[in-house]
PDB file of N, CA and C in Angstrom:
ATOM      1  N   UNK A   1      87.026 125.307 104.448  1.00  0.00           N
ATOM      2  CA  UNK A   1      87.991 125.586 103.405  1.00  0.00           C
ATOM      3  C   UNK A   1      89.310 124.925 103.731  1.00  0.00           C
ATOM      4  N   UNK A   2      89.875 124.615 102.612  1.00  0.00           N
ATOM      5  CA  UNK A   2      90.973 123.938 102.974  1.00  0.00           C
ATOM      6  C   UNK A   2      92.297 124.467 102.695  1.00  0.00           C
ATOM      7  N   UNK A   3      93.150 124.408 101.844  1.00  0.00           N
ATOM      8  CA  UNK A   3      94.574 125.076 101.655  1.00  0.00           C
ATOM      9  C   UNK A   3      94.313 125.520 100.523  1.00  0.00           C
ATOM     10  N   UNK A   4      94.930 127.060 100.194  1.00  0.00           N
ATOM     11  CA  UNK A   4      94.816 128.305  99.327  1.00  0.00           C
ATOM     12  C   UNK A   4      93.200 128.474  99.193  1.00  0.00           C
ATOM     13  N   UNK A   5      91.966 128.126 100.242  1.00  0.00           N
ATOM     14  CA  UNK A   5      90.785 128.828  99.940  1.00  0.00           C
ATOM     15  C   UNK A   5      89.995 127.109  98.974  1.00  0.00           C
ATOM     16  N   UNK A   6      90.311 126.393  98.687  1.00  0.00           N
ATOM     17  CA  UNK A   6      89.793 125.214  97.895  1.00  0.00           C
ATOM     18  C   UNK A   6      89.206 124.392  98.721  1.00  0.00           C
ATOM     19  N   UNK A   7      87.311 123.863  98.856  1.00  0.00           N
ATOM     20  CA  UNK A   7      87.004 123.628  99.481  1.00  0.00           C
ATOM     21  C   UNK A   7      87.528 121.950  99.289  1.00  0.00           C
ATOM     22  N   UNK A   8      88.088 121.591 100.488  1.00  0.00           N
ATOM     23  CA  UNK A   8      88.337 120.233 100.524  1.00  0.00           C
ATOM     24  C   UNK A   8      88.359 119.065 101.427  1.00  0.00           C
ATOM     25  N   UNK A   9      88.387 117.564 101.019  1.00  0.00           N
ATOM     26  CA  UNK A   9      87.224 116.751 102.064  1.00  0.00           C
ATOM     27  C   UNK A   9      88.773 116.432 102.894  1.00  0.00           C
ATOM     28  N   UNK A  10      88.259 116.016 103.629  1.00  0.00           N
ATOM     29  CA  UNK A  10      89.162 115.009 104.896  1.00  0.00           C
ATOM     30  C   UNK A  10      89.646 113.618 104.747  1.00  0.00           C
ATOM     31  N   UNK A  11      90.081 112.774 104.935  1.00  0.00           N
ATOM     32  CA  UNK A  11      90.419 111.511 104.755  1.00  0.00           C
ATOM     33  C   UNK A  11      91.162 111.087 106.219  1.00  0.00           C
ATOM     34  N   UNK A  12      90.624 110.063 106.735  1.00  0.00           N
ATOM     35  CA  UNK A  12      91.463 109.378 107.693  1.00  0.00           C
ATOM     36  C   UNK A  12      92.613 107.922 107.026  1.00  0.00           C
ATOM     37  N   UNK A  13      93.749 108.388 106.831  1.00  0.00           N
ATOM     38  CA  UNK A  13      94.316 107.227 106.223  1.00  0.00           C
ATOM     39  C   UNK A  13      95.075 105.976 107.487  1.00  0.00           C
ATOM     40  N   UNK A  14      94.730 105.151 107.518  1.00  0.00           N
ATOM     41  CA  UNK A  14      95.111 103.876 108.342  1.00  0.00           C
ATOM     42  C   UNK A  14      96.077 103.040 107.843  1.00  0.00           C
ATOM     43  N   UNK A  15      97.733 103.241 108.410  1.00  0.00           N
ATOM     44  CA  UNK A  15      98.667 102.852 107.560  1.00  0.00           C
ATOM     45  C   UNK A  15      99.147 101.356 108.963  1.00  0.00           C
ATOM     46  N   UNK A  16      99.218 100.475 108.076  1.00  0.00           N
ATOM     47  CA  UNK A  16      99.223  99.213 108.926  1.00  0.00           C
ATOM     48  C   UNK A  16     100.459  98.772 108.755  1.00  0.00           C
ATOM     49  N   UNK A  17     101.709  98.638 109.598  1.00  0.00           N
ATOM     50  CA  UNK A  17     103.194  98.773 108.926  1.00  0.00           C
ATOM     51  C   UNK A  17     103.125  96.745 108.890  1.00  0.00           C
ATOM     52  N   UNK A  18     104.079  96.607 107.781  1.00  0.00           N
ATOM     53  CA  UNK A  18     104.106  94.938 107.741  1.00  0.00           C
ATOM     54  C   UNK A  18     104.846  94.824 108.724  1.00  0.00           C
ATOM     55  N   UNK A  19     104.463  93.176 108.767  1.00  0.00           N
ATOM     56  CA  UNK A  19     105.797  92.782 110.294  1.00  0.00           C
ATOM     57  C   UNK A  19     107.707  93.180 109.848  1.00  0.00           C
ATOM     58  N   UNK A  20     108.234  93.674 111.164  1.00  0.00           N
ATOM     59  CA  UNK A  20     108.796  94.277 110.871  1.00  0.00           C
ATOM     60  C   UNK A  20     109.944  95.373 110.413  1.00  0.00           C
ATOM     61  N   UNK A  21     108.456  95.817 109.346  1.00  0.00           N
ATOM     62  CA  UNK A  21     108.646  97.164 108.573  1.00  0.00           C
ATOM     63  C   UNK A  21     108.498  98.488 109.140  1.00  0.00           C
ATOM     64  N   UNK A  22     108.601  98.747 110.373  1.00  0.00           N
ATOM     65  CA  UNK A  22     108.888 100.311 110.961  1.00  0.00           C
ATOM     66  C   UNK A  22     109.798 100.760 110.775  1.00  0.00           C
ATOM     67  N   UNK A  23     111.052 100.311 111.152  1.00  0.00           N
ATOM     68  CA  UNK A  23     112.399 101.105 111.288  1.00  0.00           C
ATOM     69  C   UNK A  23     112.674 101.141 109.864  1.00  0.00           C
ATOM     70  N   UNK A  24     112.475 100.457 109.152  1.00  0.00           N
ATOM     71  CA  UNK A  24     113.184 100.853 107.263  1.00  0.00           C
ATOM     72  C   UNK A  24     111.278 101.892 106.571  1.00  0.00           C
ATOM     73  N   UNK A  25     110.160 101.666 106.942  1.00  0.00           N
ATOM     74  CA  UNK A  25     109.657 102.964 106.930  1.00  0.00           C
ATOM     75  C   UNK A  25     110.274 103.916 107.603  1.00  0.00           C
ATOM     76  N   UNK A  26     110.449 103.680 108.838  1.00  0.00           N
ATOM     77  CA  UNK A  26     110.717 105.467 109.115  1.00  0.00           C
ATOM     78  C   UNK A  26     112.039 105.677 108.650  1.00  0.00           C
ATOM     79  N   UNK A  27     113.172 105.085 108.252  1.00  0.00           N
ATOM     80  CA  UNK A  27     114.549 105.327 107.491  1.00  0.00           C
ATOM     81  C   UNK A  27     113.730 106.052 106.098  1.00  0.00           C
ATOM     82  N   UNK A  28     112.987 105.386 105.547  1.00  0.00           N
ATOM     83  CA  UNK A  28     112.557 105.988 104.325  1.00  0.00           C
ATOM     84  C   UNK A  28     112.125 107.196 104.411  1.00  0.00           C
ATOM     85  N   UNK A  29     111.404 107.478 105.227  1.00  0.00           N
ATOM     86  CA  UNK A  29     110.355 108.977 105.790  1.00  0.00           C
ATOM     87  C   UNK A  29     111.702 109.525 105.897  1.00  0.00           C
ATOM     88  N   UNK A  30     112.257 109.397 107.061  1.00  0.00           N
ATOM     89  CA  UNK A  30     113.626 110.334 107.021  1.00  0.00           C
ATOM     90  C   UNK A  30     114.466 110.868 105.917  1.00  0.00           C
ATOM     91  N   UNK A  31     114.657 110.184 104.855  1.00  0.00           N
ATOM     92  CA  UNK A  31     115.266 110.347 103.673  1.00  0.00           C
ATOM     93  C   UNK A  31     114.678 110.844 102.635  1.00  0.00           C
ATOM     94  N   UNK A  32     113.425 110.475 102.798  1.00  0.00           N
ATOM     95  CA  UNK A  32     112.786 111.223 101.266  1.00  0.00           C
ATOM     96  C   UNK A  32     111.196 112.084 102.079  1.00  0.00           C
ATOM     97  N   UNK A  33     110.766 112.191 103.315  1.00  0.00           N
ATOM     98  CA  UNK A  33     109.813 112.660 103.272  1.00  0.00           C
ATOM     99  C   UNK A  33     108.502 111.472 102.920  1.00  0.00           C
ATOM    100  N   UNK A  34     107.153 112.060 102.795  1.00  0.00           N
ATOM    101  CA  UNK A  34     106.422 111.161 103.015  1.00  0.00           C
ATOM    102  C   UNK A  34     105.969 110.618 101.810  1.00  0.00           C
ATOM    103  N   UNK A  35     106.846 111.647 100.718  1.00  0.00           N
ATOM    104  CA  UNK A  35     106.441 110.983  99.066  1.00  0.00           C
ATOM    105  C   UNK A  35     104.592 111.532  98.585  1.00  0.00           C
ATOM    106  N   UNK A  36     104.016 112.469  99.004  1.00  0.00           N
ATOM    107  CA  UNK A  36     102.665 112.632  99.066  1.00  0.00           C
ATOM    108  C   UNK A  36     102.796 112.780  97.395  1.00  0.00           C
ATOM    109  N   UNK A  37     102.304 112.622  96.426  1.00  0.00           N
ATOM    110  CA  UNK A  37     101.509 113.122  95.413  1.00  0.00           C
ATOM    111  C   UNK A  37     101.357 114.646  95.589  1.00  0.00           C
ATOM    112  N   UNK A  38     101.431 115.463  94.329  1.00  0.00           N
ATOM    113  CA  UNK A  38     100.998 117.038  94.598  1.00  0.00           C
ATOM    114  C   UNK A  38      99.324 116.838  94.405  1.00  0.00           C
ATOM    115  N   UNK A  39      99.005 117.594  95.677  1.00  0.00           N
ATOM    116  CA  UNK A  39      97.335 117.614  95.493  1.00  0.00           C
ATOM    117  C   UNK A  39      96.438 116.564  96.743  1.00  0.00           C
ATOM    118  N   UNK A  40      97.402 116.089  97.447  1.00  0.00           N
ATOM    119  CA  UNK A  40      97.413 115.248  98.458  1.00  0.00           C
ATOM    120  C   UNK A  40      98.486 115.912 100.045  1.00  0.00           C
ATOM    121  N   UNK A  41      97.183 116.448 100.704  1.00  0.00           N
ATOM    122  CA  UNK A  41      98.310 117.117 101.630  1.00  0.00           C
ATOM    123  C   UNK A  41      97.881 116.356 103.165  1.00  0.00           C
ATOM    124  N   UNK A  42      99.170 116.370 103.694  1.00  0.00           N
ATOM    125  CA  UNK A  42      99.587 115.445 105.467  1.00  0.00           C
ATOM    126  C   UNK A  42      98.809 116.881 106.330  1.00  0.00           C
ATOM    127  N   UNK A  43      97.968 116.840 107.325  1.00  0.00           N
ATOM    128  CA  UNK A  43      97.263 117.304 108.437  1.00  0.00           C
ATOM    129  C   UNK A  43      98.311 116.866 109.695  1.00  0.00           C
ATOM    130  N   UNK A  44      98.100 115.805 110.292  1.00  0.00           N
ATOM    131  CA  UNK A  44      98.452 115.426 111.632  1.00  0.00           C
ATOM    132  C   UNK A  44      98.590 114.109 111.189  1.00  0.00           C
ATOM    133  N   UNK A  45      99.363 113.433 112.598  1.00  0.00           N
ATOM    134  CA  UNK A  45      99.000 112.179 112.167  1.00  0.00           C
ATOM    135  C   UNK A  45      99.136 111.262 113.931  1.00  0.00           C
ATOM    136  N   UNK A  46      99.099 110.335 114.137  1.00  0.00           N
ATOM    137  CA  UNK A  46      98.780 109.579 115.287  1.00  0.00           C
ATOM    138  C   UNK A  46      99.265 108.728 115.488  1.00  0.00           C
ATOM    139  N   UNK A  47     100.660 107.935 115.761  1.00  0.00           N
ATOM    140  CA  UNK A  47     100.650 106.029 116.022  1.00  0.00           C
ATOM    141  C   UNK A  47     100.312 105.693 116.873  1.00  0.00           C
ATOM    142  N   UNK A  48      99.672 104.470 117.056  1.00  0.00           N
ATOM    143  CA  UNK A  48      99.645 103.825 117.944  1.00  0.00           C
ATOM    144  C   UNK A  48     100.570 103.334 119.069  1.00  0.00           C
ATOM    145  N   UNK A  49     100.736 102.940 120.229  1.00  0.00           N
ATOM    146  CA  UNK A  49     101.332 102.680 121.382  1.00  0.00           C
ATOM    147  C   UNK A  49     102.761 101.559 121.201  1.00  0.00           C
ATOM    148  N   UNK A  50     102.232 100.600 120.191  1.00  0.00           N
ATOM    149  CA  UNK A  50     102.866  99.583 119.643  1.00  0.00           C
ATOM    150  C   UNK A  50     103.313  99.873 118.556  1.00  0.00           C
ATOM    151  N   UNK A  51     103.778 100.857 117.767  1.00  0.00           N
ATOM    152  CA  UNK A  51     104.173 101.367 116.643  1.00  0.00           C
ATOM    153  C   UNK A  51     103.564 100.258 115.116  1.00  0.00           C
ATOM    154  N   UNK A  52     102.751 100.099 115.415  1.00  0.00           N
ATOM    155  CA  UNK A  52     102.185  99.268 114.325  1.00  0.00           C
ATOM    156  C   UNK A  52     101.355  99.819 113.173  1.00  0.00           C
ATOM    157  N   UNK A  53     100.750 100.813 113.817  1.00  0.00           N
ATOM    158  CA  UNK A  53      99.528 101.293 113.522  1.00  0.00           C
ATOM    159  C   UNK A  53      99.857 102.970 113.245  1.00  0.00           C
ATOM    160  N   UNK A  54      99.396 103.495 112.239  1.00  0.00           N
ATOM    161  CA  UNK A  54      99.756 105.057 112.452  1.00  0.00           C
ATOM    162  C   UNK A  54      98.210 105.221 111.712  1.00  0.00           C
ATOM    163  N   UNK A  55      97.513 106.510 111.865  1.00  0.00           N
ATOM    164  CA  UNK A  55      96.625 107.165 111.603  1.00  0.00           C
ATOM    165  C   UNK A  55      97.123 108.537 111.107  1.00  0.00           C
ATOM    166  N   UNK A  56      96.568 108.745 109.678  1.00  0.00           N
ATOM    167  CA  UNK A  56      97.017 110.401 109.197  1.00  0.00           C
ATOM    168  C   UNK A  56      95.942 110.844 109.075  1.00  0.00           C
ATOM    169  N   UNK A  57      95.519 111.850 109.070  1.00  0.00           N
ATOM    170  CA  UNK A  57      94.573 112.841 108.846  1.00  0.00           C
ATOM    171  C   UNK A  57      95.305 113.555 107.650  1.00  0.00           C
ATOM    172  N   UNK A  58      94.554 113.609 106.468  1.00  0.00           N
ATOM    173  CA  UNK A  58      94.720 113.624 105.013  1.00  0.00           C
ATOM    174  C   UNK A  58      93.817 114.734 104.646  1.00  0.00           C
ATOM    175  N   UNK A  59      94.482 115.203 103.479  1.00  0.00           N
ATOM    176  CA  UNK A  59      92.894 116.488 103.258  1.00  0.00           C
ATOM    177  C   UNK A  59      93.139 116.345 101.189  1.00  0.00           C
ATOM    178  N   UNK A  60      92.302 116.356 100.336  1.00  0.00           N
ATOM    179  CA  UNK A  60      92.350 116.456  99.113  1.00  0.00           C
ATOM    180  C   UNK A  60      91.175 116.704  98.623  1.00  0.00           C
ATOM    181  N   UNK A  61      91.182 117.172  97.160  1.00  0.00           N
ATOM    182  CA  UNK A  61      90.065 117.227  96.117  1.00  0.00           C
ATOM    183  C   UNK A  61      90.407 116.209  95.708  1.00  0.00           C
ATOM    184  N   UNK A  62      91.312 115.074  95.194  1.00  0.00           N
ATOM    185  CA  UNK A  62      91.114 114.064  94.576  1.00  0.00           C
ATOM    186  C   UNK A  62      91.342 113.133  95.059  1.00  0.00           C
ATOM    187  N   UNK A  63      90.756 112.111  95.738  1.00  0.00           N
ATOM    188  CA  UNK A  63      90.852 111.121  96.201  1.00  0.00           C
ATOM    189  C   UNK A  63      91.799 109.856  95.544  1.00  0.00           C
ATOM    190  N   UNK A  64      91.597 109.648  94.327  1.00  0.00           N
ATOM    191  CA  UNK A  64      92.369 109.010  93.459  1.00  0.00           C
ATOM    192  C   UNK A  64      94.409 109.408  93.861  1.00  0.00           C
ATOM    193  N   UNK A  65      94.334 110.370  94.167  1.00  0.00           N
ATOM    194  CA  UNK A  65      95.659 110.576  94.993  1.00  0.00           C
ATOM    195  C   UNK A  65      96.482 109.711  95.678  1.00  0.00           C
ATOM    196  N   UNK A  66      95.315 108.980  96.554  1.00  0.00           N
ATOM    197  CA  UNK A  66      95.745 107.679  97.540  1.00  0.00           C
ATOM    198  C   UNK A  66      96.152 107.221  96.705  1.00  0.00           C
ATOM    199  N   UNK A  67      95.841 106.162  95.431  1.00  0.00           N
ATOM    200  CA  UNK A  67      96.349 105.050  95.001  1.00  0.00           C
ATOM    201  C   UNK A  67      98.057 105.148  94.612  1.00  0.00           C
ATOM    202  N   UNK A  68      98.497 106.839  94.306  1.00  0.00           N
ATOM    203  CA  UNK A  68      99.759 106.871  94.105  1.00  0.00           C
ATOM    204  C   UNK A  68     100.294 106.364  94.805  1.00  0.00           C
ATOM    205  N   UNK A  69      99.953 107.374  96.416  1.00  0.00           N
ATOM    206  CA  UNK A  69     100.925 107.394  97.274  1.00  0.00           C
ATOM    207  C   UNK A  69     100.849 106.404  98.053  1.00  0.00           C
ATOM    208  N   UNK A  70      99.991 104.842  98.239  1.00  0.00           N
ATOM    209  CA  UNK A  70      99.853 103.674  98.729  1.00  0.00           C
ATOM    210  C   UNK A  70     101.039 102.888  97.775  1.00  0.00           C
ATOM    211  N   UNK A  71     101.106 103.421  96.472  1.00  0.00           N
ATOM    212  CA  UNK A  71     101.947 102.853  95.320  1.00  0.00           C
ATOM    213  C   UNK A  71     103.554 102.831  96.052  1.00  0.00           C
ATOM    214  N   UNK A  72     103.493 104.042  96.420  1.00  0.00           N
ATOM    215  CA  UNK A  72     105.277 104.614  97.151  1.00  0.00           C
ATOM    216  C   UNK A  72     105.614 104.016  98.439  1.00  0.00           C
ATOM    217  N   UNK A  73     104.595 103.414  99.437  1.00  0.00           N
ATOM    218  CA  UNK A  73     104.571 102.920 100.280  1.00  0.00           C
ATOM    219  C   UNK A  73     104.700 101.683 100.169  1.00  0.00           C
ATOM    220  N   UNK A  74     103.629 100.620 100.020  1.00  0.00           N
ATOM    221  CA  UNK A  74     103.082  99.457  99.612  1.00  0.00           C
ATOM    222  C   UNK A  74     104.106  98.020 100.033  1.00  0.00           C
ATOM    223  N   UNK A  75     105.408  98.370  99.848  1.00  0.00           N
ATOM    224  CA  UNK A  75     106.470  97.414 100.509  1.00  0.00           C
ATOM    225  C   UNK A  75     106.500  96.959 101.744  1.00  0.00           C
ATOM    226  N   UNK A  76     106.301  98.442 102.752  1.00  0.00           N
ATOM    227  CA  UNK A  76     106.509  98.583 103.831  1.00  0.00           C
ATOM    228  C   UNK A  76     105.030  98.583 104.583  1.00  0.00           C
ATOM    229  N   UNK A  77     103.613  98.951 103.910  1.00  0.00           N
ATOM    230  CA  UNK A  77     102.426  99.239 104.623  1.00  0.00           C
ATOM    231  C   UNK A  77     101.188  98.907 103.699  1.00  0.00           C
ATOM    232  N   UNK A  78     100.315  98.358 104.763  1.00  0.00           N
ATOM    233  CA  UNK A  78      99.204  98.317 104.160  1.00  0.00           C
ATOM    234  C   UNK A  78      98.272  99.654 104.451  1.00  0.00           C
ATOM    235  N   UNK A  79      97.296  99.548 103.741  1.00  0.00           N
ATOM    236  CA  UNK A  79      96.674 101.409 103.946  1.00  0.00           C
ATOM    237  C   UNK A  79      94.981 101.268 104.160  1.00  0.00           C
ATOM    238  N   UNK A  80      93.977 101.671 104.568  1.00  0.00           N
ATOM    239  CA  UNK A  80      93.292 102.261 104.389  1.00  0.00           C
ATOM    240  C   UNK A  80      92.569 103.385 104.333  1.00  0.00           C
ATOM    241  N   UNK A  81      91.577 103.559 103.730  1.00  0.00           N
ATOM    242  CA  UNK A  81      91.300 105.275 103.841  1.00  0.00           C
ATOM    243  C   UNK A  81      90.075 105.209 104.105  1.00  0.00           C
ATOM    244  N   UNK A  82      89.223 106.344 104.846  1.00  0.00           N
ATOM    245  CA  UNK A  82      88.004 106.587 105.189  1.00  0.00           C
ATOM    246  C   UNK A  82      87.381 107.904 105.110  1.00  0.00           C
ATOM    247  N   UNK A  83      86.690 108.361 103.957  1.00  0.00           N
ATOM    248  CA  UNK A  83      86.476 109.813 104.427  1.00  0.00           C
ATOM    249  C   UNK A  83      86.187 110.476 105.176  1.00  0.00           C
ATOM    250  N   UNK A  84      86.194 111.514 105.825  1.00  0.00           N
ATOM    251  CA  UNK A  84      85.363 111.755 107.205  1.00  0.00           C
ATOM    252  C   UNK A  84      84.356 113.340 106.351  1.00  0.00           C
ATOM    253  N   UNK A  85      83.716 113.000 107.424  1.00  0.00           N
ATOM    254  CA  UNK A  85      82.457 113.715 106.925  1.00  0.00           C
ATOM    255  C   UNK A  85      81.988 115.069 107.570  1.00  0.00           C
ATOM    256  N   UNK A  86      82.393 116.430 107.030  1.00  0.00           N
ATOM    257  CA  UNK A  86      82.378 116.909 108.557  1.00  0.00           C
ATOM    258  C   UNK A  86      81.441 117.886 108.529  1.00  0.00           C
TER     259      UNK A  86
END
């Protein structure tokens, strides 16, 4: 079960920052938050050693969610997503 009791899937999202684009992402994160879509909720998340690379652990019923919030990003990152299966 996922948040308020709604059974919901997992997503590993793979955010690939452009060359760089870290420090004016994370200025942005700082200022506005991560911009999620309602219905699209942040778990954890992971960067890599080299700040290049971040990994979120994502949870939703609608997958279609991503395309917003890749929309709000997209300047600064490339994205992928993977469901996980659990």
């Amino acid at each position: 079960m996922g948040i308020l009791g709604v059974v919901m899937q997992k997503y590993m999202a793979i955010e690939r920052f452009k060359a760089g684009c870290w420090d004016a992402a994370h200025e942005r994160f700082q200022r506005q938050g991560r911009l999620l879509p309602n219905g699209l909720y942040y778990l954890n998340s992971w960067p890599n050693k080299d700040l290049l690379i971040c990994y979120q652990l994502m949870e939703t019923q609608s997958p279609v969610l991503f395309d917003l919030w890749f929309e709000r990003w997209n300047d600064f990152v490339e994205f992928d997503v993977v469901p996980i299966d659990a």
